[in-house]
C-alpha atoms as a PDB file:
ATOM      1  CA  UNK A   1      -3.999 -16.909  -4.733  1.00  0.00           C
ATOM      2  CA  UNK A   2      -4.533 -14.520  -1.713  1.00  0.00           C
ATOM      3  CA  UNK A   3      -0.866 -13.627  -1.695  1.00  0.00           C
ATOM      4  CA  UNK A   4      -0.963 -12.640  -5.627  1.00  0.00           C
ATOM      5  CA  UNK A   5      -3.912 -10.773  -4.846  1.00  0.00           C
ATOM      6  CA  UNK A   6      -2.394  -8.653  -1.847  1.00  0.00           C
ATOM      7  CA  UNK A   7       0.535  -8.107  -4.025  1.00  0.00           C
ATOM      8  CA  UNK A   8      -1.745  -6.855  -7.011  1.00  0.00           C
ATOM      9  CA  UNK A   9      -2.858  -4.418  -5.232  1.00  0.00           C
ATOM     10  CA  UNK A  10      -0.176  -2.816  -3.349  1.00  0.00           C
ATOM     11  CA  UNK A  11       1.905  -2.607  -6.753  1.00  0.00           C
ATOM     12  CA  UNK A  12      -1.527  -0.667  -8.106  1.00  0.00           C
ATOM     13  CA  UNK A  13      -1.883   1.540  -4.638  1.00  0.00           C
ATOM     14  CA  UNK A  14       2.162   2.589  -5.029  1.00  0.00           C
ATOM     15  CA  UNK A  15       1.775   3.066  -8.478  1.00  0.00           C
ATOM     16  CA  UNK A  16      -1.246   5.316  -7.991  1.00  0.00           C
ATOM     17  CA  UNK A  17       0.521   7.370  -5.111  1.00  0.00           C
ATOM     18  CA  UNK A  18       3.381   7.385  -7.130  1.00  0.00           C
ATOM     19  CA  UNK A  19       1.730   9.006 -10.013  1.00  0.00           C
ATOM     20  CA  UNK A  20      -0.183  11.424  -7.682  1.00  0.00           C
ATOM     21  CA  UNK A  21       2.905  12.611  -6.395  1.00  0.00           C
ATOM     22  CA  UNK A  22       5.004  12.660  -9.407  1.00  0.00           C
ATOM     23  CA  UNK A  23       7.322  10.984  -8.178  1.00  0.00           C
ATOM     24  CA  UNK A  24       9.106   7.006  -9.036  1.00  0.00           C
ATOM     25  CA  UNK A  25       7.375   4.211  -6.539  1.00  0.00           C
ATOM     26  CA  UNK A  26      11.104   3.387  -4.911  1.00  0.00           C
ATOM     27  CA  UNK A  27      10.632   7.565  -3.582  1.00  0.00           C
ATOM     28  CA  UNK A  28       7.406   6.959  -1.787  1.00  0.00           C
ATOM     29  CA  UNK A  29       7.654   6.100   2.044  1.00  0.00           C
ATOM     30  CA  UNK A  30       6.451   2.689   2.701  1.00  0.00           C
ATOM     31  CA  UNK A  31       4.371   4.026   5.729  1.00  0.00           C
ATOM     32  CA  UNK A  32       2.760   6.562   3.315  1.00  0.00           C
ATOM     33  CA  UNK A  33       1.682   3.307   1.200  1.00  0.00           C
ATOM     34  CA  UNK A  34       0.948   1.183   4.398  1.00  0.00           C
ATOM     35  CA  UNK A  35      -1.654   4.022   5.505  1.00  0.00           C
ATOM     36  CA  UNK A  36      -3.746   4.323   2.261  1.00  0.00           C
ATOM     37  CA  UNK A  37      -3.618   0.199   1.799  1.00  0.00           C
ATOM     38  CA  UNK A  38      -5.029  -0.180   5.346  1.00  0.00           C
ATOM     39  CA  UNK A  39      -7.641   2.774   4.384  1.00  0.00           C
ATOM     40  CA  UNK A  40      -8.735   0.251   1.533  1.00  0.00           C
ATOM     41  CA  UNK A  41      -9.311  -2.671   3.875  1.00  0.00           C
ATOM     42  CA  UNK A  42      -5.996  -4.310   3.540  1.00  0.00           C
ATOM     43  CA  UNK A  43      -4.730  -6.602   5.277  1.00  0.00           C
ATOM     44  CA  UNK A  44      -1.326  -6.334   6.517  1.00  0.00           C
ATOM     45  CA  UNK A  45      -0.931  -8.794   9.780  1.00  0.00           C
ATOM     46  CA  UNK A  46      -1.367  -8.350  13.313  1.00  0.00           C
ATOM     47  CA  UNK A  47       1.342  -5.667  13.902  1.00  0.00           C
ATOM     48  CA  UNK A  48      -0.898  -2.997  11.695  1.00  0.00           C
ATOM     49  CA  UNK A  49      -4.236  -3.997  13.294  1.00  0.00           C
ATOM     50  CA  UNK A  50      -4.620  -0.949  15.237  1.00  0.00           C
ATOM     51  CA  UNK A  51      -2.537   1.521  13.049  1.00  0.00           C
ATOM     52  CA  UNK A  52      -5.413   3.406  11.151  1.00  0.00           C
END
């Protein structure tokens, strides 16, 4: 259920950047979503522990 979760709210995060920006999700840059999911508390592995 974790995984559906994590999913959940990454689709929600793009979508809200997305709409922010005016822009379709597939336009955003993943690092631009990365940054504002691991602002939110995300989780997203080891390799973006101590990217902030």
């Amino acid at each position: 259920m974790g995984p559906c979760c994590a999913m959940g709210q990454a689709a929600g995060t793009a979508a809200a950047l997305a709409a922010q920006q005016d822009v379709s999700p597939r336009a955003l840059d993943v690092r631009q979503v990365q940054d504002a999911l691991l602002k939110e508390g995300a989780y997203l592995g080891r390799r973006f522990e101590t990217r902030h």
